[in-house]
C-alpha atoms as a PDB file:
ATOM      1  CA  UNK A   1      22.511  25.105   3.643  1.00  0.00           C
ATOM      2  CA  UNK A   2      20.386  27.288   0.947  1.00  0.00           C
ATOM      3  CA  UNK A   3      16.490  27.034   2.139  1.00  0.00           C
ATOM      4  CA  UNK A   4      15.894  25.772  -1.363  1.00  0.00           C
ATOM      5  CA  UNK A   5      18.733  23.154  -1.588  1.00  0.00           C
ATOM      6  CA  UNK A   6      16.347  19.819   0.010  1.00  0.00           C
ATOM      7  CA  UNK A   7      14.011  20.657  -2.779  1.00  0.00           C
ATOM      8  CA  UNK A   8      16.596  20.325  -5.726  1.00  0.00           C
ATOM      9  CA  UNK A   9      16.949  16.391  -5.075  1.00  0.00           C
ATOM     10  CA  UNK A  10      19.628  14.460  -5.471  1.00  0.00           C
ATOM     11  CA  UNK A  11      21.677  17.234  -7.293  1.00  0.00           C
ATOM     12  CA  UNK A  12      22.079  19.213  -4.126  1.00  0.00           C
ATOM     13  CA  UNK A  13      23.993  16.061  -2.887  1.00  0.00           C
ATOM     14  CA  UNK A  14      27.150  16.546  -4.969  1.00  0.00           C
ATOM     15  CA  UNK A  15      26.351  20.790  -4.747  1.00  0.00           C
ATOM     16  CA  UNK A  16      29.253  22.057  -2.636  1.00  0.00           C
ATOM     17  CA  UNK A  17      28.527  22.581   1.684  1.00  0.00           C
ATOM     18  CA  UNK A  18      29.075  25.892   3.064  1.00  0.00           C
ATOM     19  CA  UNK A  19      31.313  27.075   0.178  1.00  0.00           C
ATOM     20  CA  UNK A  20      33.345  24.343  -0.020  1.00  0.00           C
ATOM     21  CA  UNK A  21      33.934  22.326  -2.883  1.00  0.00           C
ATOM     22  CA  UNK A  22      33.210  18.559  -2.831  1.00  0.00           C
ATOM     23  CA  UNK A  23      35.881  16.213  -3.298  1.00  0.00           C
ATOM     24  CA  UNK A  24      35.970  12.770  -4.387  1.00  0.00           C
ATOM     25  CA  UNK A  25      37.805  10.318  -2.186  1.00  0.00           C
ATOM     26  CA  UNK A  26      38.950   6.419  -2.282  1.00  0.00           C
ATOM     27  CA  UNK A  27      38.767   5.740   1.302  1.00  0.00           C
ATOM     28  CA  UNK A  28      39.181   2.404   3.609  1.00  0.00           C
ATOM     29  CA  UNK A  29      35.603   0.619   3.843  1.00  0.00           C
ATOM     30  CA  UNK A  30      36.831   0.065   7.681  1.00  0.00           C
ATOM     31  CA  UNK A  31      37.171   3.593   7.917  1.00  0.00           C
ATOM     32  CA  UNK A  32      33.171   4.587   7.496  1.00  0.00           C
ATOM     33  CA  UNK A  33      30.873   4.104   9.959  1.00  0.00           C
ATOM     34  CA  UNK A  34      26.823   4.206   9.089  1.00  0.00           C
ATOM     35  CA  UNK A  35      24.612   7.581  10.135  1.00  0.00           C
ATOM     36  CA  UNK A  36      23.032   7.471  13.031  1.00  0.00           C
ATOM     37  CA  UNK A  37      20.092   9.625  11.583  1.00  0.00           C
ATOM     38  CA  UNK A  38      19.641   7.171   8.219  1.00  0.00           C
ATOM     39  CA  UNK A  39      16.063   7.321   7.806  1.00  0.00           C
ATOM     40  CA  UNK A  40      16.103   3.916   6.631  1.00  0.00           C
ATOM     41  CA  UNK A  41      16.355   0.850   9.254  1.00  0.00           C
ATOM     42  CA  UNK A  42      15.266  -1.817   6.981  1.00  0.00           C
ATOM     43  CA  UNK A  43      17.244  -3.026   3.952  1.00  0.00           C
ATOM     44  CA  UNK A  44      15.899  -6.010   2.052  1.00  0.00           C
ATOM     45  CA  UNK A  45      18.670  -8.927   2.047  1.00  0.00           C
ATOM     46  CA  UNK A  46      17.427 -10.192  -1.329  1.00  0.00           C
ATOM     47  CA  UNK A  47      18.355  -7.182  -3.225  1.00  0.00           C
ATOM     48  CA  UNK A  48      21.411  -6.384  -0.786  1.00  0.00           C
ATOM     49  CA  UNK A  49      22.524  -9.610  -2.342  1.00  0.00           C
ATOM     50  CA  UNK A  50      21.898  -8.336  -5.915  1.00  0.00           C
ATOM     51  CA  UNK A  51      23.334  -5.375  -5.384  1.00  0.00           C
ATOM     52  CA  UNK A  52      26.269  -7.577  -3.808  1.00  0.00           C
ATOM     53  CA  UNK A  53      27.056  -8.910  -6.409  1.00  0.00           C
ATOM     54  CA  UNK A  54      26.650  -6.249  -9.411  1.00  0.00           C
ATOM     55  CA  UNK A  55      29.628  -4.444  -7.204  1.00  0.00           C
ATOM     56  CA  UNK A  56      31.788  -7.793  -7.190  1.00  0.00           C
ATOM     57  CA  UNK A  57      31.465  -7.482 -10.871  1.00  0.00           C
ATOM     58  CA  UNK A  58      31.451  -3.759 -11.938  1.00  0.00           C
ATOM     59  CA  UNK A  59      32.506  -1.722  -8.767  1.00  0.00           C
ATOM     60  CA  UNK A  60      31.072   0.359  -7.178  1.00  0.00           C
ATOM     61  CA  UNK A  61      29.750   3.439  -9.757  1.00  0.00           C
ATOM     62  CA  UNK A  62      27.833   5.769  -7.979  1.00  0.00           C
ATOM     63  CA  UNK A  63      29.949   7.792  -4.876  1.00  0.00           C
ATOM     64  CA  UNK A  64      28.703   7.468  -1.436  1.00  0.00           C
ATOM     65  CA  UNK A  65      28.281  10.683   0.389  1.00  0.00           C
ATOM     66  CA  UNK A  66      30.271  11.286   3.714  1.00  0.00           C
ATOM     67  CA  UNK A  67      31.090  13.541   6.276  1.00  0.00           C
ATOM     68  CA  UNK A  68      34.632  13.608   8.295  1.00  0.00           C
ATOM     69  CA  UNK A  69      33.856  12.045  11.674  1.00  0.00           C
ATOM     70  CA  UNK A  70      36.990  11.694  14.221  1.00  0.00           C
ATOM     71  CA  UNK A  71      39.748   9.875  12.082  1.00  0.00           C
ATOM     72  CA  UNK A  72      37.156   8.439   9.586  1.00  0.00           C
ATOM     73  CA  UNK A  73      33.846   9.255   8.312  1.00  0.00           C
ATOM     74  CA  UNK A  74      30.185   8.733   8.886  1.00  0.00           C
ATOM     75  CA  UNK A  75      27.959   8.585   5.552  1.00  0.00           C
ATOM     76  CA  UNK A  76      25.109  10.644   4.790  1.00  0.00           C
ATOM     77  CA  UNK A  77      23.910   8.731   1.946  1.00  0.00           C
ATOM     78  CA  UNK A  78      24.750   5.201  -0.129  1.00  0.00           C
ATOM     79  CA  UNK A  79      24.214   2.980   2.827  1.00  0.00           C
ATOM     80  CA  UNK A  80      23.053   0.303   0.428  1.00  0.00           C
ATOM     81  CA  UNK A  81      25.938   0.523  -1.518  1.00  0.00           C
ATOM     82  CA  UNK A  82      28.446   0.795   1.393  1.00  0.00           C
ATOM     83  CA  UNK A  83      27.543  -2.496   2.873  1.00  0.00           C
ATOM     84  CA  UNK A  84      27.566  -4.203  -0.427  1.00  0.00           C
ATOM     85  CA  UNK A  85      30.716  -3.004  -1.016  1.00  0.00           C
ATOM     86  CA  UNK A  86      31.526  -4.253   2.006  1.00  0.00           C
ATOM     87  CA  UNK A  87      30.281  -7.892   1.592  1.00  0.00           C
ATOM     88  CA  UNK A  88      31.674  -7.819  -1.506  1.00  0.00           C
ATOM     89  CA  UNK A  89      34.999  -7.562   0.306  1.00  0.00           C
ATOM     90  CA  UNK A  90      36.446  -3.949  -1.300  1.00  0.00           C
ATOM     91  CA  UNK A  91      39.372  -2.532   0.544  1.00  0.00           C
ATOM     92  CA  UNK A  92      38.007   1.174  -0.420  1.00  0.00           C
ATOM     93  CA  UNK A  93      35.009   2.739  -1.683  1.00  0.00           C
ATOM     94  CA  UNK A  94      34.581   6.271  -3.790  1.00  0.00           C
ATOM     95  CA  UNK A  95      32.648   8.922  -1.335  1.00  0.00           C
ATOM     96  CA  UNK A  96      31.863  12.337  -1.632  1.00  0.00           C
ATOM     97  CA  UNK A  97      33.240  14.305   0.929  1.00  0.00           C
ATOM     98  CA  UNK A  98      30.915  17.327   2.120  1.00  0.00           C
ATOM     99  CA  UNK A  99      31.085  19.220   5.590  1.00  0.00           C
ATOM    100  CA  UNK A 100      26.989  18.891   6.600  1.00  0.00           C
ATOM    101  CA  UNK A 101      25.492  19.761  10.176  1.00  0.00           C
ATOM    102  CA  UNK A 102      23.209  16.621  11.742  1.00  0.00           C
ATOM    103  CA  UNK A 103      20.090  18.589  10.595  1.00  0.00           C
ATOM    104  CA  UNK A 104      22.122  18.833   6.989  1.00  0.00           C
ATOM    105  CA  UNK A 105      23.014  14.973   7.163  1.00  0.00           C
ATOM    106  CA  UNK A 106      19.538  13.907   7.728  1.00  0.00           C
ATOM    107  CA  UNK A 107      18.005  16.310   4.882  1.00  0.00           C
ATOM    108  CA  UNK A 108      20.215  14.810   2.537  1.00  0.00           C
ATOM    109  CA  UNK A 109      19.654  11.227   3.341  1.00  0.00           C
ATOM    110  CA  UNK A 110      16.083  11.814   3.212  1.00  0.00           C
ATOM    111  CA  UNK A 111      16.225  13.359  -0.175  1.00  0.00           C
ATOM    112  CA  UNK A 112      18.074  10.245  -1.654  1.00  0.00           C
ATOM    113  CA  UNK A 113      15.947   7.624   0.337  1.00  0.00           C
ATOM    114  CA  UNK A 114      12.861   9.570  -1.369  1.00  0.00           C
ATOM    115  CA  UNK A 115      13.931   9.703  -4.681  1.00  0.00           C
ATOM    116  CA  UNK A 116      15.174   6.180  -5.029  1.00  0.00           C
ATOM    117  CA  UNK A 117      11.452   5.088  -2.677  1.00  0.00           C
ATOM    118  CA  UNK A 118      13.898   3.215  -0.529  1.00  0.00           C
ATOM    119  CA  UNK A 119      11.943   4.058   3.024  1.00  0.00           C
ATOM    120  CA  UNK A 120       8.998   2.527   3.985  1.00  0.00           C
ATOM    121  CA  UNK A 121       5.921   4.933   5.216  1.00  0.00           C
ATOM    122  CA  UNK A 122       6.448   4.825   9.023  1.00  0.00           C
ATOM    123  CA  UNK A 123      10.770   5.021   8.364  1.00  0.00           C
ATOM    124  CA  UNK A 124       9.347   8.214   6.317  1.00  0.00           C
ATOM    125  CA  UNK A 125       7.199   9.903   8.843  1.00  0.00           C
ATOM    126  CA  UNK A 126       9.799   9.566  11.656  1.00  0.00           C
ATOM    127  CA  UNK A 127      12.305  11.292   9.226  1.00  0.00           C
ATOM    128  CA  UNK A 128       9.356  14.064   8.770  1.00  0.00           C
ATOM    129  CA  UNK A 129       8.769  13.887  12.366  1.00  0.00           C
ATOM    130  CA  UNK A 130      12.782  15.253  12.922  1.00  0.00           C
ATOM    131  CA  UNK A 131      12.528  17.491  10.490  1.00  0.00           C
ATOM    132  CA  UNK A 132       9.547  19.072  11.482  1.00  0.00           C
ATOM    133  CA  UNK A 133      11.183  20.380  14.733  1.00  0.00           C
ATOM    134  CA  UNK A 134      12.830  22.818  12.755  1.00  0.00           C
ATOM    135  CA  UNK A 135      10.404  23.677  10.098  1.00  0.00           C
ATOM    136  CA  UNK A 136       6.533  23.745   9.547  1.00  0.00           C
ATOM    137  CA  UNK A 137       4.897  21.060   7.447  1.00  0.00           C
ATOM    138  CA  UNK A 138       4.093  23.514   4.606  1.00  0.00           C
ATOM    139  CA  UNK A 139       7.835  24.218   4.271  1.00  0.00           C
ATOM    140  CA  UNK A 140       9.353  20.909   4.862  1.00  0.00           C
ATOM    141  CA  UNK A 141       6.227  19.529   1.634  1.00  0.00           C
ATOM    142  CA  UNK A 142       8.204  22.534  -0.446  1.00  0.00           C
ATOM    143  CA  UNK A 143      11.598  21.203   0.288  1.00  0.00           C
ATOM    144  CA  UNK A 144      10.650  17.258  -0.573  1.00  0.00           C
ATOM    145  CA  UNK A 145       8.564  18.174  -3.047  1.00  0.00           C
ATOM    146  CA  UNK A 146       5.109  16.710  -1.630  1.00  0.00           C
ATOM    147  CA  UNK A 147       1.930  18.353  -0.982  1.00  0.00           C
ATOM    148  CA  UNK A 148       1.537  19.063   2.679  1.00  0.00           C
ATOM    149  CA  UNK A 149      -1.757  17.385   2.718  1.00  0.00           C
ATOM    150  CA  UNK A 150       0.747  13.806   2.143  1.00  0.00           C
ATOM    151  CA  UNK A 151       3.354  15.501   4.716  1.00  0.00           C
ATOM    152  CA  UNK A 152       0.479  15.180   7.753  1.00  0.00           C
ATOM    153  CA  UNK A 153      -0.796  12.098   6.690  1.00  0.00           C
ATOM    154  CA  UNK A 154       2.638  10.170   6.838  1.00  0.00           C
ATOM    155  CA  UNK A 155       3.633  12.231  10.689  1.00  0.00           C
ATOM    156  CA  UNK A 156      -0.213  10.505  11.907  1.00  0.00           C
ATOM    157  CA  UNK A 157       0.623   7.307  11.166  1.00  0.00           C
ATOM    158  CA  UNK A 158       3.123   7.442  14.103  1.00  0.00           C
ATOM    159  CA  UNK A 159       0.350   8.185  16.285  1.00  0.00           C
ATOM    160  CA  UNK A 160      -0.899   4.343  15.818  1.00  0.00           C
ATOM    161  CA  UNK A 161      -0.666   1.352  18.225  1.00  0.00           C
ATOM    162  CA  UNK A 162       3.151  -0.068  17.784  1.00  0.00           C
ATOM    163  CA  UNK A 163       1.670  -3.076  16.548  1.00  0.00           C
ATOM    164  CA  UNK A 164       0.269  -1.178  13.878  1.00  0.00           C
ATOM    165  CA  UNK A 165       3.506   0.626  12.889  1.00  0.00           C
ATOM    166  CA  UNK A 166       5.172  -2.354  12.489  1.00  0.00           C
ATOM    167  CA  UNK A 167       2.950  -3.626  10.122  1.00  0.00           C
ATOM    168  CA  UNK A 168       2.903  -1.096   7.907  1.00  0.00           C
ATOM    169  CA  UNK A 169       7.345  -0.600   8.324  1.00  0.00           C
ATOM    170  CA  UNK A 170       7.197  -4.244   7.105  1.00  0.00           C
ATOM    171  CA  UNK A 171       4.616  -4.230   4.373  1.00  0.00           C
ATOM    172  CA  UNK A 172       1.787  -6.368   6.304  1.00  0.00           C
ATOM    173  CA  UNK A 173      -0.784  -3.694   5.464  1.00  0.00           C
ATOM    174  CA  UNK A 174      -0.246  -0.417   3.377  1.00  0.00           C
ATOM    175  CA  UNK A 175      -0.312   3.645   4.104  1.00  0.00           C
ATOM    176  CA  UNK A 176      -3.580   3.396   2.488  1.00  0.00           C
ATOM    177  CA  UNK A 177      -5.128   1.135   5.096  1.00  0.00           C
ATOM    178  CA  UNK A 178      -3.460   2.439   8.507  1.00  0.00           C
ATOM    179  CA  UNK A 179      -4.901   5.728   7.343  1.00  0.00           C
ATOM    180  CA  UNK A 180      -8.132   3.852   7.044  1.00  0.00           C
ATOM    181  CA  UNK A 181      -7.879   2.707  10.547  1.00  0.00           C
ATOM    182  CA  UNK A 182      -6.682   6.578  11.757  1.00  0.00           C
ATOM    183  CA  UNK A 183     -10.289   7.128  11.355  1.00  0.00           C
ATOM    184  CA  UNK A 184     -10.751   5.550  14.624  1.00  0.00           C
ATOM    185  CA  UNK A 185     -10.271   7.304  17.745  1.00  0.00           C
ATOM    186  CA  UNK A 186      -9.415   4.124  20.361  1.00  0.00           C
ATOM    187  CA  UNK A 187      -6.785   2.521  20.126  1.00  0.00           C
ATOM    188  CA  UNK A 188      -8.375  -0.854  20.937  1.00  0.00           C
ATOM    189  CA  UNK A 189     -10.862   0.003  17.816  1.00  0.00           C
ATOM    190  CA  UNK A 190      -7.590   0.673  15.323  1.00  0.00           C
ATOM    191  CA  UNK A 191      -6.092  -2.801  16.822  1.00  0.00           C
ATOM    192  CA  UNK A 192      -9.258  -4.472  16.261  1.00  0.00           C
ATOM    193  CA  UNK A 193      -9.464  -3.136  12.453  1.00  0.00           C
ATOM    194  CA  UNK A 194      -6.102  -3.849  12.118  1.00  0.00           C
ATOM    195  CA  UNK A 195      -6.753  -7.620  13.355  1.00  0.00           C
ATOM    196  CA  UNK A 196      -9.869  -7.650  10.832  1.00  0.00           C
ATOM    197  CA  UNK A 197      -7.814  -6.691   7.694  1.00  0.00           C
ATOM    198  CA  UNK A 198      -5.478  -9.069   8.105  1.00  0.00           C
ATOM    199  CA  UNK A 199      -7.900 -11.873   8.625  1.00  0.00           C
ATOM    200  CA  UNK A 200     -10.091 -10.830   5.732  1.00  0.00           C
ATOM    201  CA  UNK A 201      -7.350  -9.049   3.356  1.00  0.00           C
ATOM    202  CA  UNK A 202      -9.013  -6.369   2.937  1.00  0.00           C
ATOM    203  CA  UNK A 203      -8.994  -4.410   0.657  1.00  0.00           C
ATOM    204  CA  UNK A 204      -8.437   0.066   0.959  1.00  0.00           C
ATOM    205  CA  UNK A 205     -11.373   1.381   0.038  1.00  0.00           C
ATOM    206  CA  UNK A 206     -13.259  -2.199   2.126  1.00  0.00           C
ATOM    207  CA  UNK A 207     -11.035  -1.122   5.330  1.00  0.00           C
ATOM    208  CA  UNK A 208     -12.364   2.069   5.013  1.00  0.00           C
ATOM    209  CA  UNK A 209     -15.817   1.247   4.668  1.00  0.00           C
ATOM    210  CA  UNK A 210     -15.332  -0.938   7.890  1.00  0.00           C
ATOM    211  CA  UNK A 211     -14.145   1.769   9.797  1.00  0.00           C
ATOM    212  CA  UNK A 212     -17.201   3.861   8.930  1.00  0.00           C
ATOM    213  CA  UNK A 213     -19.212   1.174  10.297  1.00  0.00           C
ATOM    214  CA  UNK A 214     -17.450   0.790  13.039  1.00  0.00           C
ATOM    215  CA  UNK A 215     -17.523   4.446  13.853  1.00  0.00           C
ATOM    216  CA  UNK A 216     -21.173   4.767  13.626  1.00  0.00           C
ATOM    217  CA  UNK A 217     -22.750   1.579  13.766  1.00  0.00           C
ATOM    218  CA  UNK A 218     -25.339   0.359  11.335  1.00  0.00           C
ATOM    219  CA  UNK A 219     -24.879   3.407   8.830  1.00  0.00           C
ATOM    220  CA  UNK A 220     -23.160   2.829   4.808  1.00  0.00           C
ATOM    221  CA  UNK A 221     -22.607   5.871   2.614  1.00  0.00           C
ATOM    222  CA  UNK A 222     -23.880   5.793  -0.134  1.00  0.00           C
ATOM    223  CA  UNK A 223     -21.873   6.749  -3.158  1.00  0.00           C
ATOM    224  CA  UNK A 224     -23.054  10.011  -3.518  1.00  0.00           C
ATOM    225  CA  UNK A 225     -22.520  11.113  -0.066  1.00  0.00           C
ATOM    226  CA  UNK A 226     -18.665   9.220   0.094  1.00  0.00           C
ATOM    227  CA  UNK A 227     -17.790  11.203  -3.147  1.00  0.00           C
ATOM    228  CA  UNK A 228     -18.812  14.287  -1.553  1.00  0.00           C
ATOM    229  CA  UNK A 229     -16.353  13.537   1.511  1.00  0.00           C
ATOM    230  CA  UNK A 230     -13.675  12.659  -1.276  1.00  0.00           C
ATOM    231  CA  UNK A 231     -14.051  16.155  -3.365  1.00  0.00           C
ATOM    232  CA  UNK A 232     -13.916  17.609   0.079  1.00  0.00           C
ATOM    233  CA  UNK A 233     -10.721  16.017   1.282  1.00  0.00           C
ATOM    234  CA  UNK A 234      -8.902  16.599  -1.427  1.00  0.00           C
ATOM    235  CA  UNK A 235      -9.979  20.281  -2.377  1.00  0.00           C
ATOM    236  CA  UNK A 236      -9.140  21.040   1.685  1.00  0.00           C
ATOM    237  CA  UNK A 237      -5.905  18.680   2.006  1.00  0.00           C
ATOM    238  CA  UNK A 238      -7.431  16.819   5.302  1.00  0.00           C
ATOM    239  CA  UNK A 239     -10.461  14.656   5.879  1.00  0.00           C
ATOM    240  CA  UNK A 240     -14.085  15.678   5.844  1.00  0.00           C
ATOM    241  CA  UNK A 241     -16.930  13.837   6.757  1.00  0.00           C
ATOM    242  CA  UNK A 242     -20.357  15.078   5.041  1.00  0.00           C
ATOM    243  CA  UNK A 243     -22.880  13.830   7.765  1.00  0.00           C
ATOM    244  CA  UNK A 244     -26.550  14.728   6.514  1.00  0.00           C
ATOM    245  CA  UNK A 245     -30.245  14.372   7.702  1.00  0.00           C
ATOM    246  CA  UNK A 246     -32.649  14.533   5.297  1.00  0.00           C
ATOM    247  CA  UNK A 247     -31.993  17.479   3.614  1.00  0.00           C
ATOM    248  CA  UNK A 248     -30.501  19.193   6.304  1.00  0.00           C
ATOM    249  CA  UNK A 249     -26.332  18.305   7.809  1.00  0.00           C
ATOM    250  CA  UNK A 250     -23.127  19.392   8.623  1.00  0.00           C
ATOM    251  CA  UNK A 251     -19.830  19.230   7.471  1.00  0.00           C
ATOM    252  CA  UNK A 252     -17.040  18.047   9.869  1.00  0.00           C
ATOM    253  CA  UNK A 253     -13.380  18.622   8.462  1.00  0.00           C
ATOM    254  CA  UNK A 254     -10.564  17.261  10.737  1.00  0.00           C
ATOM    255  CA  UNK A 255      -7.164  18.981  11.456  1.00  0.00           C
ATOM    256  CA  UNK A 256      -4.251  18.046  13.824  1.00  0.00           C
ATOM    257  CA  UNK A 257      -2.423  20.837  14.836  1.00  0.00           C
ATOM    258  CA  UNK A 258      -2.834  24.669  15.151  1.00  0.00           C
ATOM    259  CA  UNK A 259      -0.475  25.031  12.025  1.00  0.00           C
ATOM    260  CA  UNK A 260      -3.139  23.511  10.373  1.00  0.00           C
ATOM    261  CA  UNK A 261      -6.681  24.886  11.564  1.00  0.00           C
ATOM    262  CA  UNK A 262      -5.069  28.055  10.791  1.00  0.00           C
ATOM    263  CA  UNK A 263      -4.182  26.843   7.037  1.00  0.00           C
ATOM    264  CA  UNK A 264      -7.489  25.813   6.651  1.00  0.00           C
ATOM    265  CA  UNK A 265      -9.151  29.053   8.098  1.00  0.00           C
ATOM    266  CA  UNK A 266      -7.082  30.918   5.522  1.00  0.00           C
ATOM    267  CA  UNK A 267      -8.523  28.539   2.614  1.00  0.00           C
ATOM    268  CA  UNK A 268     -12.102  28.996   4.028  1.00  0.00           C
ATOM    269  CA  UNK A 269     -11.907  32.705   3.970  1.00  0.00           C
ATOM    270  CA  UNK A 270     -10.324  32.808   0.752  1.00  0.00           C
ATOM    271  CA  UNK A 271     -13.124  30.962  -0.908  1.00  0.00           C
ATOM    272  CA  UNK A 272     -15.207  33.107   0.994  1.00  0.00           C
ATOM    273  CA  UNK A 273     -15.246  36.307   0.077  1.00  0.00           C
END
């Protein structure tokens, strides 16, 4: 696969694999069997339903994607619409055949997932987790089309409690606030956040605020100082903490690999000279 091709979207999906051109197949419903690298694990019954029965009436209009697998195939993308075709009781289903590695398979259903915001944030940073074996952050945020700054704040959240995760897989609390509780260090800190956001529905920017205090007890930004940290953070694509005395402080900016305290070492010294 082209280095480029992730980055073209959904296009690169029906773009022809390894010199081979794509063909479009009726094939047996019986005869394909789910990827076992979908990124997605969840799939909402209420709009499985929907989507149910819009295929009852119309068909299915969009091609799944597939790869030959054995006697039959395994899909790459269009799991949604495979099992709704397959409630819906079709004998056959249109799919695009493509030859695609497992690396190639995942890229691809990653790419639709993304465009169509079908995965949920911790089904999206195990997918970037994979993927990431192979590439560095920087070029996997090219290929999807993110900053990498997002890319490293999705992989973290997998470093949270499980209890955590599955909060945020099923929509209990949002990216927004498990990043807010990231800014704890122990574990039985982030679970105790956690606990405290659900019980008081907190809000983002209040979770964050109570993580702040709960870091270093009995301080507040003010506004001044937090809007400091947030020109930081985004100018440097990672958190920074202004921490000050008077007139006097220091600046503490986080990173969480070597990939990345040498991007940042690279900004600094550009700005520097």
């Amino acid at each position: 696969m082209p280095r480029q091709a992730l980055g073209r979207g959904l296009s690169s999906l029906m773009s022809a694999g390894r010199g081979h051109a794509p063909s479009v197949l009726d094939v047996p419903v019986g005869s394909v069997t789910p990827n076992r690298l979908q990124p997605r694990k969840r799939f909402d019954p209420r709009t499985l339903a929907e989507l149910t029965a819009s295929i009852r009436e119309k068909g299915v209009t969009t091609p799944v994607i597939v790869r030959r697998s054995g006697s039959g195939y395994e899909l790459i993308a269009g799991e949604r619409r495979w099992r709704a075709a397959r409630q819906a009781g079709l004998k056959t289903i249109p799919a695009l055949v493509r030859e695609a590695s497992d690396r190639e398979a995942l890229e691809l259903a990653l790419v639709e997932n993304l465009q169509r915001e079908d995965l949920n944030p911790m089904e999206e940073a195990a997918s970037y987790q994979i993927l990431l074996k192979d590439m560095t952050q920087e070029e996997l945020a090219k290929r999807i089309g993110k900053d990498r700054a997002t890319v490293a704040n999705t992989v973290r959240l997998l470093k949270l409690p499980r209890e955590i995760q599955e909060a945020v897989g099923d929509g209990t609390i949002t990216a927004g606030h498990a990043r807010a509780v990231l800014g704890l260090e122990a574990p039985s800190a982030q679970i105790a956040l956690f606990r405290r956001i659900i019980k008081g529905s907190l809000s983002v920017r209040q979770a964050e605020d109570a993580a702040t205090r709960q870091a270093r007890p009995g301080t507040r930004k003010a506004p001044a100082a937090r809007h400091v940290d947030e020109e930081l953070s985004r100018a440097l694509g990672t958190k920074v903490f202004l921490k000050r005395r008077g007139a006097r402080g220091r600046i503490v900016i986080e990173f969480y690999s070597e990939e990345e305290l040498e991007r940042l070492m690279g900004l600094l010294s550009k700005h520097g000279r």
